[in-house]
C-alpha atoms as a PDB file:
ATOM      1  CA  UNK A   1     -34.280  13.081   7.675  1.00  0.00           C
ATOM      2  CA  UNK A   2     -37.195  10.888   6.259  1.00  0.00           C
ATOM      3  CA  UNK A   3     -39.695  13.937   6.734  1.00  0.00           C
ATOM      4  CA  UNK A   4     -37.254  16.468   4.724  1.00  0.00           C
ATOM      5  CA  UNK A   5     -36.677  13.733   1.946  1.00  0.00           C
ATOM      6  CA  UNK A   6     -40.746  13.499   1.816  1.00  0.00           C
ATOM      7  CA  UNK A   7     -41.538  17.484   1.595  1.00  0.00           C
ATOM      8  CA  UNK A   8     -39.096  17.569  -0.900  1.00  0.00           C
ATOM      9  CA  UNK A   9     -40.740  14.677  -2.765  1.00  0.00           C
ATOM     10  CA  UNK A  10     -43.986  16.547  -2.474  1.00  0.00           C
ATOM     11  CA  UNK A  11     -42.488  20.263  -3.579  1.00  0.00           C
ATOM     12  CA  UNK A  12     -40.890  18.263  -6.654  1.00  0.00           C
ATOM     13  CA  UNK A  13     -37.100  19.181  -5.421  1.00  0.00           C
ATOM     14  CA  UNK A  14     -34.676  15.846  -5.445  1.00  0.00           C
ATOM     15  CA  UNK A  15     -32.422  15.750  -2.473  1.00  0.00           C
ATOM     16  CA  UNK A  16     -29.011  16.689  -3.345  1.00  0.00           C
ATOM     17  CA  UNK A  17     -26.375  13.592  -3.236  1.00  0.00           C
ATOM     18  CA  UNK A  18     -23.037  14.370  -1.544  1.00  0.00           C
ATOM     19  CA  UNK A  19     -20.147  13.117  -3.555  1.00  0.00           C
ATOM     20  CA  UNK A  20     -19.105  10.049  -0.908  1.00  0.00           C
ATOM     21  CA  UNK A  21     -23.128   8.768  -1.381  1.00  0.00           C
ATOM     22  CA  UNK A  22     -23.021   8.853  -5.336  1.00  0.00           C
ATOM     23  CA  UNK A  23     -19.652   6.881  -4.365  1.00  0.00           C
ATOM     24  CA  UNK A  24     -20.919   3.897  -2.459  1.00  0.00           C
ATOM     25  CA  UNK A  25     -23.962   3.621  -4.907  1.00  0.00           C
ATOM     26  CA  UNK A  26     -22.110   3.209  -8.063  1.00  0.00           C
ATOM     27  CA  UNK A  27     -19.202   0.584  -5.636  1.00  0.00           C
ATOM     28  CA  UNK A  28     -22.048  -0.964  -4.815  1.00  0.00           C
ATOM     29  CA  UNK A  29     -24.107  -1.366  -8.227  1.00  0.00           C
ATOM     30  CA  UNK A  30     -20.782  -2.633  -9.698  1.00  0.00           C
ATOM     31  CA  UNK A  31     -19.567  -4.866  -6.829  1.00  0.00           C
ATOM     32  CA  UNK A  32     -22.402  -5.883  -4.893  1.00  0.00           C
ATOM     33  CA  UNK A  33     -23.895  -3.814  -1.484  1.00  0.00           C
ATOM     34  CA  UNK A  34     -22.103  -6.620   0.676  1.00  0.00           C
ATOM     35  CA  UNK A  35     -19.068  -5.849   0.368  1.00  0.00           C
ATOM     36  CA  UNK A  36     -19.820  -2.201   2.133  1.00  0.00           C
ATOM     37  CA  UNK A  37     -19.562  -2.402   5.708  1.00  0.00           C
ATOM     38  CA  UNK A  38     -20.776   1.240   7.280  1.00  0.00           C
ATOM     39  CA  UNK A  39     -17.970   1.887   9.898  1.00  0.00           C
ATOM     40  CA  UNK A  40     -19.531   4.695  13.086  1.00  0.00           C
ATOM     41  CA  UNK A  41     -17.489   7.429  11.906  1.00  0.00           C
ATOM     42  CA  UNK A  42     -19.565   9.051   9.601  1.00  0.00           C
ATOM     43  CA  UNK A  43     -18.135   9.380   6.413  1.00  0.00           C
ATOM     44  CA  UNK A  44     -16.516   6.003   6.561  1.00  0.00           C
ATOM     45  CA  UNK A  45     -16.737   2.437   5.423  1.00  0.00           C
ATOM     46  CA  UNK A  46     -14.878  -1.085   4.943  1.00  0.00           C
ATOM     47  CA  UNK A  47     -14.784  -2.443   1.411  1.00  0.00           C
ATOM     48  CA  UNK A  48     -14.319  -6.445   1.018  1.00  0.00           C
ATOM     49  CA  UNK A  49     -13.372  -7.143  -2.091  1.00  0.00           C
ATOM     50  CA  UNK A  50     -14.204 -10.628  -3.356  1.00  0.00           C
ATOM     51  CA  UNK A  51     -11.584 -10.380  -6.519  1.00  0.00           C
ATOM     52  CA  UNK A  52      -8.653  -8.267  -7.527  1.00  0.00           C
ATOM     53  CA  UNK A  53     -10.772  -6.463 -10.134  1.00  0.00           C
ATOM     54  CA  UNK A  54     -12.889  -4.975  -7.176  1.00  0.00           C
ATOM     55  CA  UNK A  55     -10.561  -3.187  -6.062  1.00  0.00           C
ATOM     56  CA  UNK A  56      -9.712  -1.605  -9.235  1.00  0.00           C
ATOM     57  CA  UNK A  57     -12.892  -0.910  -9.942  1.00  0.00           C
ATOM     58  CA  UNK A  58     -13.160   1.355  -6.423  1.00  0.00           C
ATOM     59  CA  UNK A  59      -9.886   3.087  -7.126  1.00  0.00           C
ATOM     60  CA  UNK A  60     -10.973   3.849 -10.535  1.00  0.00           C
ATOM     61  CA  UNK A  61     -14.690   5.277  -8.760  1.00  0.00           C
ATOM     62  CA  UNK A  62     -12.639   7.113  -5.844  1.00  0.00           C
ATOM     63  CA  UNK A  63     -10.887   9.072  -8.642  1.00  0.00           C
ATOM     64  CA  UNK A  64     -13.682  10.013 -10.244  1.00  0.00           C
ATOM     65  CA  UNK A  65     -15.640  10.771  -6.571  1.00  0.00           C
ATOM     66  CA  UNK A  66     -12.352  11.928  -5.028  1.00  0.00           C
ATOM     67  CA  UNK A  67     -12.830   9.451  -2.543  1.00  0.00           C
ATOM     68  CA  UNK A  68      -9.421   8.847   0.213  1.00  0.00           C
ATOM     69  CA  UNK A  69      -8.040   4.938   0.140  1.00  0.00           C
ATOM     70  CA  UNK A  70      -6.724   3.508   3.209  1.00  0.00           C
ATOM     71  CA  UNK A  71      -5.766   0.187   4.351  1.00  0.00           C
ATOM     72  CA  UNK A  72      -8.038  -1.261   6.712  1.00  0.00           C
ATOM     73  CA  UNK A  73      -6.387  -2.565   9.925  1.00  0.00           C
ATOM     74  CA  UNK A  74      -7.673  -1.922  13.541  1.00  0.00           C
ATOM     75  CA  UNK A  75      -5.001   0.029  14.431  1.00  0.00           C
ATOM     76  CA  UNK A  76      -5.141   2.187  11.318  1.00  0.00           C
ATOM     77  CA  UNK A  77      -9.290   2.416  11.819  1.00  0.00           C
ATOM     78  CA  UNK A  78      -8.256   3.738  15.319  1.00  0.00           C
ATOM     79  CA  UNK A  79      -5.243   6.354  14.355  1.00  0.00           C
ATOM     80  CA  UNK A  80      -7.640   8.283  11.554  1.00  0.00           C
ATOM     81  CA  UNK A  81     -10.385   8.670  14.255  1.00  0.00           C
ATOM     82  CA  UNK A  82      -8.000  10.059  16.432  1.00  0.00           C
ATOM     83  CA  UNK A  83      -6.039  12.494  13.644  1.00  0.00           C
ATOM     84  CA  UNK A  84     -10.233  13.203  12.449  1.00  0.00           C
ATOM     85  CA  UNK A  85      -9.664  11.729   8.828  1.00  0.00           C
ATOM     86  CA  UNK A  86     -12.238  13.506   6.458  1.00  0.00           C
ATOM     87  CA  UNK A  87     -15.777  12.508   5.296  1.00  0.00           C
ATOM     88  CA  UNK A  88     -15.443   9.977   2.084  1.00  0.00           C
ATOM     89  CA  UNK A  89     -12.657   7.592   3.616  1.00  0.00           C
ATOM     90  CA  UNK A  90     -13.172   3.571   1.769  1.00  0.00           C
ATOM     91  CA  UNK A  91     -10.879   1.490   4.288  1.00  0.00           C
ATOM     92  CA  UNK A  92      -9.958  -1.714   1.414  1.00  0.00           C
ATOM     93  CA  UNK A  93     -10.076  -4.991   3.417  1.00  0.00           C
ATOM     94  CA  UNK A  94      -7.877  -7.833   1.574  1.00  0.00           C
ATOM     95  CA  UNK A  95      -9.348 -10.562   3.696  1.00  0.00           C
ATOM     96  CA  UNK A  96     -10.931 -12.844   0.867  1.00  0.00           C
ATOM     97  CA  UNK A  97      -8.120 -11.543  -1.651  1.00  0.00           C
ATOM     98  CA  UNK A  98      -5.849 -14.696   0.566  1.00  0.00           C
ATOM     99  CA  UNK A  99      -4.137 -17.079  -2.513  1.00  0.00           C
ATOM    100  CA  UNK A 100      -1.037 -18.999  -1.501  1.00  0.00           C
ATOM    101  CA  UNK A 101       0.547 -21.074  -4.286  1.00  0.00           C
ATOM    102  CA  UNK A 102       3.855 -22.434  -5.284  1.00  0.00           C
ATOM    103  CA  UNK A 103       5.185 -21.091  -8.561  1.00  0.00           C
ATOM    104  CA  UNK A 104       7.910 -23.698  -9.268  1.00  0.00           C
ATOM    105  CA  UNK A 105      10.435 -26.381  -8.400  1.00  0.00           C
ATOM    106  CA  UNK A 106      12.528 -23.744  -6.319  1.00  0.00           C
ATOM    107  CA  UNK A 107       9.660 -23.067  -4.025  1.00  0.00           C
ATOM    108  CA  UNK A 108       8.465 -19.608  -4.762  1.00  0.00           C
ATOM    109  CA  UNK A 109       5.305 -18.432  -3.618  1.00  0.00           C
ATOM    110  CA  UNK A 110       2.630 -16.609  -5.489  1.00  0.00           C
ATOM    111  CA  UNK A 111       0.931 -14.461  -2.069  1.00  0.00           C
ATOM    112  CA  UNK A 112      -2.287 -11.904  -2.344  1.00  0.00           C
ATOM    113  CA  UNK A 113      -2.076  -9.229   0.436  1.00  0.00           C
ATOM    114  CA  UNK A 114      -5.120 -11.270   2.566  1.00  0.00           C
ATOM    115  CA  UNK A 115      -3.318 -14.174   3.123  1.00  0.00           C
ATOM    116  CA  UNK A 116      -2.257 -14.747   6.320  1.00  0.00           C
ATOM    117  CA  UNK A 117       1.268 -15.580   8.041  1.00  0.00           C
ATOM    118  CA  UNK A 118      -0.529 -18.633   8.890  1.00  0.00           C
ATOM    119  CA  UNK A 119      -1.243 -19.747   5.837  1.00  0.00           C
ATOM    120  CA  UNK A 120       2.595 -18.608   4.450  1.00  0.00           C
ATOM    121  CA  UNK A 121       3.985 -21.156   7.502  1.00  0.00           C
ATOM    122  CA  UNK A 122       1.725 -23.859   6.342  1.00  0.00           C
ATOM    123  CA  UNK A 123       3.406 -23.544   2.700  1.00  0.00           C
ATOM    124  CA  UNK A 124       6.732 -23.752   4.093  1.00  0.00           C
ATOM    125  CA  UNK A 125       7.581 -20.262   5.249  1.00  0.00           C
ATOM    126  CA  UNK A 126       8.369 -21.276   8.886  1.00  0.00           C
ATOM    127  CA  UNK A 127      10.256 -18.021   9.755  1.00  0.00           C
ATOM    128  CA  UNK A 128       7.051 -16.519  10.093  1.00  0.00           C
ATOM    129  CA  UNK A 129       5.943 -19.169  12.939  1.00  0.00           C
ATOM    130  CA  UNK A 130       7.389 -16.411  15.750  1.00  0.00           C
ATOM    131  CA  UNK A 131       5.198 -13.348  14.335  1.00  0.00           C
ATOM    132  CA  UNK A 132       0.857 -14.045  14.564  1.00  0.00           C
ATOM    133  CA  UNK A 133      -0.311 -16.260  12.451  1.00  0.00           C
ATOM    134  CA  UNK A 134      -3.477 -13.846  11.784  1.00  0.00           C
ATOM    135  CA  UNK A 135      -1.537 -11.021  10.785  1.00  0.00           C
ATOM    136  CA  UNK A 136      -1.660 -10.593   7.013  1.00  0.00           C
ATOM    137  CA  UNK A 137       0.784 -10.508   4.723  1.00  0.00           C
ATOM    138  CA  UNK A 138       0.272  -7.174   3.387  1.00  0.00           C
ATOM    139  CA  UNK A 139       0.062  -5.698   7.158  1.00  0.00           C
ATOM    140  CA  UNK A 140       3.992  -7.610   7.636  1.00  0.00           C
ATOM    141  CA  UNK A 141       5.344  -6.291   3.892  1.00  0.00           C
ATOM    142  CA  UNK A 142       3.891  -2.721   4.361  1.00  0.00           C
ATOM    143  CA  UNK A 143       4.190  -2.154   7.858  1.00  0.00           C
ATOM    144  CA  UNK A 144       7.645   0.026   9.067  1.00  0.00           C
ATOM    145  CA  UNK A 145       7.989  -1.792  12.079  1.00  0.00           C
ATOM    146  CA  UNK A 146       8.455  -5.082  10.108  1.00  0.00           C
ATOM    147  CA  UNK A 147      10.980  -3.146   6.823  1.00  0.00           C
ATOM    148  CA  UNK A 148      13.004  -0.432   8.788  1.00  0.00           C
ATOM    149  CA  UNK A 149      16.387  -1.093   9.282  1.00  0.00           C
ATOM    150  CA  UNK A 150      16.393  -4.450   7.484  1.00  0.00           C
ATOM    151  CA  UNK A 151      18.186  -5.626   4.800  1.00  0.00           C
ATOM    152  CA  UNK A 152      16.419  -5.829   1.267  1.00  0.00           C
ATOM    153  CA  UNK A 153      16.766  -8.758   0.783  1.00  0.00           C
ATOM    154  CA  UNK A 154      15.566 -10.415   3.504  1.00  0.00           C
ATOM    155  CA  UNK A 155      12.673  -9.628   2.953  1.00  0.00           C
ATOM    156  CA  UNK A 156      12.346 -12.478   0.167  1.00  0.00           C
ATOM    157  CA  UNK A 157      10.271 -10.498  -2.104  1.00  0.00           C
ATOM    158  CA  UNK A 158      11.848 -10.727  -5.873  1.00  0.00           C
ATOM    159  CA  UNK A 159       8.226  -8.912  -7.655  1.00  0.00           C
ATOM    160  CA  UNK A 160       5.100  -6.945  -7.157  1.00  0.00           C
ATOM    161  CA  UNK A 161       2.343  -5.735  -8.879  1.00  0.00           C
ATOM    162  CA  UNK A 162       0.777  -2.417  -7.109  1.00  0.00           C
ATOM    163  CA  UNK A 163      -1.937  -1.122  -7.960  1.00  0.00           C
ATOM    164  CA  UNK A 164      -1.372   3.203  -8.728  1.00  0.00           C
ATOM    165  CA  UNK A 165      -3.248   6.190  -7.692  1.00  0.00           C
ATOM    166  CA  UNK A 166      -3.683   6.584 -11.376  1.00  0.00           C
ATOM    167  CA  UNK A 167      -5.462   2.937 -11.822  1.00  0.00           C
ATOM    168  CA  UNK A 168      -2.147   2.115 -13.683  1.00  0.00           C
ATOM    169  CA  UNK A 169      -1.321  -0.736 -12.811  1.00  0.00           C
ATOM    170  CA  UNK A 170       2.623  -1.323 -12.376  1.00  0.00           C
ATOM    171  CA  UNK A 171       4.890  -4.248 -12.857  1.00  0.00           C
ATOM    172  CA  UNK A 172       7.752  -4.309 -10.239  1.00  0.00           C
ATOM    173  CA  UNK A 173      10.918  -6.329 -10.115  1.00  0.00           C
ATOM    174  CA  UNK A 174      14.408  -6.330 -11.232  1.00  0.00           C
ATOM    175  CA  UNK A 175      15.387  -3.379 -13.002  1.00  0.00           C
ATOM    176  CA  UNK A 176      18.589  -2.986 -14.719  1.00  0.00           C
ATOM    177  CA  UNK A 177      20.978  -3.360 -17.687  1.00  0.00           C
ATOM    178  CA  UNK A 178      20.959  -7.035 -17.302  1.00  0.00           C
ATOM    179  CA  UNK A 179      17.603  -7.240 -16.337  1.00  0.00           C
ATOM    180  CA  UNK A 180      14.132  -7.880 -19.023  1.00  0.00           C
ATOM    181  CA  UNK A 181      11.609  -6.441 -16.941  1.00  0.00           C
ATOM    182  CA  UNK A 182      10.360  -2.706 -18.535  1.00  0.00           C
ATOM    183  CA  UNK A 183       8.439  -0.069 -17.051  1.00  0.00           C
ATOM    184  CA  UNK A 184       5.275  -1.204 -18.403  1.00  0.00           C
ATOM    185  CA  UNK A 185       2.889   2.278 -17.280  1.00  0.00           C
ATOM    186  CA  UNK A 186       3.284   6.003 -18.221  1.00  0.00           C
ATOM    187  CA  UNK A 187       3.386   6.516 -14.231  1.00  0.00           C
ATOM    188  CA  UNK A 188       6.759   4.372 -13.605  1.00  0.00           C
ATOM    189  CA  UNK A 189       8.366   5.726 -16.894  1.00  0.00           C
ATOM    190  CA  UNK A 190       7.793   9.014 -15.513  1.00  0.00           C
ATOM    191  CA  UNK A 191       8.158   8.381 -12.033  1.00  0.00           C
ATOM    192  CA  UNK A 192      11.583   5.650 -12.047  1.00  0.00           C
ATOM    193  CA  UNK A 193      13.843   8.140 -13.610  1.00  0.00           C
ATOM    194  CA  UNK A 194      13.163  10.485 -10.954  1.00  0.00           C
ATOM    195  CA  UNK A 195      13.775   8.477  -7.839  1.00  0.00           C
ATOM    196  CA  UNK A 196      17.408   7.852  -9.470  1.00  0.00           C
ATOM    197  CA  UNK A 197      17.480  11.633  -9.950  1.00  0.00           C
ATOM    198  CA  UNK A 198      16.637  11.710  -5.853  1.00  0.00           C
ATOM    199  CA  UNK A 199      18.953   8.836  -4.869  1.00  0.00           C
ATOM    200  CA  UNK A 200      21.563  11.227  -6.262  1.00  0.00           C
ATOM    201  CA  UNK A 201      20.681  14.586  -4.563  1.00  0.00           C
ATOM    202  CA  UNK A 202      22.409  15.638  -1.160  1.00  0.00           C
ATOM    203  CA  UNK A 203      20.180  14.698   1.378  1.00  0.00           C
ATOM    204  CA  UNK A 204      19.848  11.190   0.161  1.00  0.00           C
ATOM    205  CA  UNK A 205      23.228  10.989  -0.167  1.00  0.00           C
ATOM    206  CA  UNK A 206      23.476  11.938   3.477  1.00  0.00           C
ATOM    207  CA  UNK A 207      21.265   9.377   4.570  1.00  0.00           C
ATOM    208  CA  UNK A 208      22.753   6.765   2.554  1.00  0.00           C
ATOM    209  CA  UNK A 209      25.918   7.222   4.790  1.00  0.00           C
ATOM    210  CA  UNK A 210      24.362   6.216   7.889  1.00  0.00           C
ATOM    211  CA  UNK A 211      24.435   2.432   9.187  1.00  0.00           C
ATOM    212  CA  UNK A 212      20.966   2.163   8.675  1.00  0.00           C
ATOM    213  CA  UNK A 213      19.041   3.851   5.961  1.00  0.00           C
ATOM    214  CA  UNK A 214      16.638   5.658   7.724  1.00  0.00           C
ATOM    215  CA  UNK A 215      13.481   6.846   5.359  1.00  0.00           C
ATOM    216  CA  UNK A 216      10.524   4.921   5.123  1.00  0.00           C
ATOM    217  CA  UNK A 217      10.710   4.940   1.439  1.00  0.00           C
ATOM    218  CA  UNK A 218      13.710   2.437   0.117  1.00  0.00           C
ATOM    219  CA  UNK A 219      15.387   4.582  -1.831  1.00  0.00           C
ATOM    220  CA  UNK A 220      18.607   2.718  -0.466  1.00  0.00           C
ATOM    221  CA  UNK A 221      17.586   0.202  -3.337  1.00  0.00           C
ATOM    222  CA  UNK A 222      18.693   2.449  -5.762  1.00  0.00           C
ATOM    223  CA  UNK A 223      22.351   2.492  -4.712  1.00  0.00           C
ATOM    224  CA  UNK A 224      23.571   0.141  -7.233  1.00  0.00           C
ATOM    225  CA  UNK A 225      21.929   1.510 -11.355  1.00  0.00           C
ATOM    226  CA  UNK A 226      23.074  -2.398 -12.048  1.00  0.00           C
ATOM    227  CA  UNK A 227      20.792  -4.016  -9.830  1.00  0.00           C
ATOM    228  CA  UNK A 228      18.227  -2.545  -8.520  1.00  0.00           C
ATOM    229  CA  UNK A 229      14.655  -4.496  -7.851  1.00  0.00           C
ATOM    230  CA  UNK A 230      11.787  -2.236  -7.858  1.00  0.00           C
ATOM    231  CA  UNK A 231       9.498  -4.609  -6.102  1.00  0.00           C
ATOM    232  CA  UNK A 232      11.531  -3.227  -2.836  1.00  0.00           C
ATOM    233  CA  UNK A 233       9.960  -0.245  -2.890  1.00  0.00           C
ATOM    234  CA  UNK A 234       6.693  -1.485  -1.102  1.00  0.00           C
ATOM    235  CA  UNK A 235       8.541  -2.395   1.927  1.00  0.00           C
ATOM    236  CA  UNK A 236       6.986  -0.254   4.705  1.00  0.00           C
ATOM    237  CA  UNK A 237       5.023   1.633   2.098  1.00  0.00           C
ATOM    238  CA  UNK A 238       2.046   0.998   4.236  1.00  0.00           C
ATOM    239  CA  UNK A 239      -0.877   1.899   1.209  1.00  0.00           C
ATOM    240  CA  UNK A 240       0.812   5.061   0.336  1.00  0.00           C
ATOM    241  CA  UNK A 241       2.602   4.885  -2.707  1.00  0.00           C
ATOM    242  CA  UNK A 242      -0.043   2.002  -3.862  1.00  0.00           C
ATOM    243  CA  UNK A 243      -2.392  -0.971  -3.415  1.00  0.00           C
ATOM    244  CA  UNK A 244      -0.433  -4.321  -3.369  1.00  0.00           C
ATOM    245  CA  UNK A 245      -2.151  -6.427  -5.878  1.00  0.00           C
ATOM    246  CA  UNK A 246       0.100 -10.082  -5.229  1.00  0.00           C
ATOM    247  CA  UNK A 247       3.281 -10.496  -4.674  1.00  0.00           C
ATOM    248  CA  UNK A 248       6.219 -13.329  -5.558  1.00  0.00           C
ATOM    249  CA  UNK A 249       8.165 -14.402  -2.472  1.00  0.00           C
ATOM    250  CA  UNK A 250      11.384 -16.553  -2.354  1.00  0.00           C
ATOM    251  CA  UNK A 251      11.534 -18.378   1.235  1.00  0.00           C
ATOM    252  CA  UNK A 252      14.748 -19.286   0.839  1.00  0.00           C
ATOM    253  CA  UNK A 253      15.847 -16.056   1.112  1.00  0.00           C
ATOM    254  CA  UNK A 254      13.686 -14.689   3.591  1.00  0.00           C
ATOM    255  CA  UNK A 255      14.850 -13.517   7.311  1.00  0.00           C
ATOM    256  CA  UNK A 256      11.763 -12.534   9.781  1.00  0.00           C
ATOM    257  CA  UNK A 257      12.901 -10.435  12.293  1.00  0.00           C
ATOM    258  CA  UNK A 258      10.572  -8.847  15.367  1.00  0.00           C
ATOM    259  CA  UNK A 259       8.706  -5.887  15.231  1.00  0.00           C
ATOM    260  CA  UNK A 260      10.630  -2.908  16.072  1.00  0.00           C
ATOM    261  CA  UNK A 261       9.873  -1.301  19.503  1.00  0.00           C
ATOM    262  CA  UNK A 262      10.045   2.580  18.320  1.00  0.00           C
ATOM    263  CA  UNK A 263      11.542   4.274  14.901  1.00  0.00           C
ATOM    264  CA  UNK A 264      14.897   4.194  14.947  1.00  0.00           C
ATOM    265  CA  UNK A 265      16.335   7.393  16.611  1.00  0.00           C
ATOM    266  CA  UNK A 266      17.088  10.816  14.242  1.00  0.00           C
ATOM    267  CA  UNK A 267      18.959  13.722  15.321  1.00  0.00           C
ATOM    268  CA  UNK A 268      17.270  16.889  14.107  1.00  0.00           C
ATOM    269  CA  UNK A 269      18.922  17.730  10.709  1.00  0.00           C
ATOM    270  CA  UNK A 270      18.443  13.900   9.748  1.00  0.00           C
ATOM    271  CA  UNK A 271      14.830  13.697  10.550  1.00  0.00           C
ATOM    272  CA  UNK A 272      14.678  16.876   8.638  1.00  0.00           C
ATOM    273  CA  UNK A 273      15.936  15.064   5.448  1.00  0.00           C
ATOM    274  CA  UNK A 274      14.080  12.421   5.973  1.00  0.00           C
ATOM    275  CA  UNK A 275      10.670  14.329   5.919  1.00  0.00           C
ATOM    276  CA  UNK A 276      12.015  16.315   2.617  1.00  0.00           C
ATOM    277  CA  UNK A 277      12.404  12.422   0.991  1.00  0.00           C
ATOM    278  CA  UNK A 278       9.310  11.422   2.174  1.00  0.00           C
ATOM    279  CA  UNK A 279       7.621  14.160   0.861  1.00  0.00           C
ATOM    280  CA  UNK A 280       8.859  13.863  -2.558  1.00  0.00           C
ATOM    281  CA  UNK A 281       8.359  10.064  -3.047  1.00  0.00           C
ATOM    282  CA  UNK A 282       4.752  10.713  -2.020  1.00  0.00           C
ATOM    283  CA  UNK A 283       3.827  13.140  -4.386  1.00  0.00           C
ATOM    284  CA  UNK A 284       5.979  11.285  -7.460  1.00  0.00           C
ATOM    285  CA  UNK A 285       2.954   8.121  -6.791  1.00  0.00           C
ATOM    286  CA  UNK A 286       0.594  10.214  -5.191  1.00  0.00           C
ATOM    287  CA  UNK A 287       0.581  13.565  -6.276  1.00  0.00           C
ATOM    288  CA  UNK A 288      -3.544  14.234  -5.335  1.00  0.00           C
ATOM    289  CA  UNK A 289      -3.279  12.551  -2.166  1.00  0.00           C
ATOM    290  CA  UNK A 290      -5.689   9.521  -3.025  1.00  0.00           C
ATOM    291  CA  UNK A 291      -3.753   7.413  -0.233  1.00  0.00           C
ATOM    292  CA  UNK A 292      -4.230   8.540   3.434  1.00  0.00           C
ATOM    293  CA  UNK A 293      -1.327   8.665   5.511  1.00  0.00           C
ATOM    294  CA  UNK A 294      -1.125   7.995   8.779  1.00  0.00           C
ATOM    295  CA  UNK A 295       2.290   6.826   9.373  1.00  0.00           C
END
């Protein structure tokens, strides 16, 4: 490699930069190099950000670069070496992005997707104490395993801000004719009308009739137009619809249940809805396929 850069130095012709290396030059002129870790699959590499603008910064550089997102987790490192995940993959580590704060007198917690369920028992969330106190919040909220076949609501989460394939950034929370929060981006103004459109088509309506709603996406909080919370729709999103930014958790309400074993069992038609839903969500947040799925 060295001696072809060098005879092309001497013949006057300048190496030609693939589109993942003008990538990581400009992420790492604007963030520093040390938050790039080179993973061994070539192609690859771990991003620490140090501050919720980093991030923002890469996703706006991976649109430009066309550059695939992914949450970084072992076992996600591990399933896109095995499905062979393309050259120009930036695996987003939340790790230092960890704040845990009260918001007010009814105990409400501020919680960035680094910080751990550790660090959520410690401020008084003690029905995490079962689950690992490593694992990360964002790994429990986004994970399937964790949101499938639970209520809504136990899930304590009341708002969101995620972070869009667009760079728009997108406001999540109650929605409704009593509630005050808009839909503050192009993308959910677009986007919100047709997942109501979807909640009301056949095959959602299908799967709505089943004991347990059985998509990954929660469309299911769509049922009632009078009060529906947006913020439910990263539950088990994984970083597929979009990158959770923090999120505002009510303890009191929260119910931790344990991992599920295996996905809930589908007979054939079901399953086959389930994909169509799945499928359409995706490509109303991710229509260019920033976000890699593995899930």
């Amino acid at each position: 490699m060295a001696i072809k850069s060098r005879r092309a130095f001497l013949t006057g012709q300048v190496p030609t930069l693939s589109e993942w290396s003008k990538f990581q030059q400009r992420l790492a002129q604007e963030v520093g190099p040390e938050q790039l870790v080179q993973l061994p699959s070539c192609g690859q590499a771990r991003f620490v950000p140090r501050q919720s603008g980093d991030v923002h910064g890469a996703f706006a550089l991976a649109q430009h670069f066309d550059i695939q997102l992914a949450l970084f987790t072992a076992q996600q490192v591990s399933q896109a070496e095995q499905f062979g995940a393309r050259e120009g993959l930036l695996w987003i580590d939340p790790v230092h992005l960890n704040r845990c704060e009260v918001l007010d007198e009814q105990g409400r917690l501020y919680v960035e997707p680094g910080c751990t369920l550790g660090q959520l028992v410690a401020a008084g969330c003690e029905q995490f104490a079962p689950l690992p106190a490593a694992l990360r919040f964002i790994e429990w909220l986004a994970d399937p395993q964790y949101q499938q076949g639970r209520a809504l609501t136990d899930s304590g989460l009341q708002m969101a801000s995620l972070l869009l394939a667009d760079c728009s950034v997108a406001r999540l929370g109650p929605f409704g004719v009593d509630a005050q929060m808009q839909l503050n981006t192009p993308a959910l103004r677009r986007i919100v009308p047709q997942l109501f459109q979807l909640v009301h088509t056949e095959r959602v309506q299908r799967c709505l009739e089943l004991p347990v709603w059985p998509a990954r996406y929660r469309l299911d909080a769509f049922v009632d137009s009078k009060e529906v919370n947006l913020a439910y729709l990263v539950l088990g999103q994984g970083l597929q619809l979009g990158w959770l930014q923090w999120a505002v958790l009510d303890p009191q309400s929260l119910t931790v249940g344990t991992p599920l074993a295996a996905p809930p069992a589908q007979d054939e038609q079901t399953h086959r809805r389930v994909q169509g839903i799945e499928r359409t969500v995706r490509e109303l947040f991710d229509p260019g396929q920033r976000f890699l799925a593995l899930l």
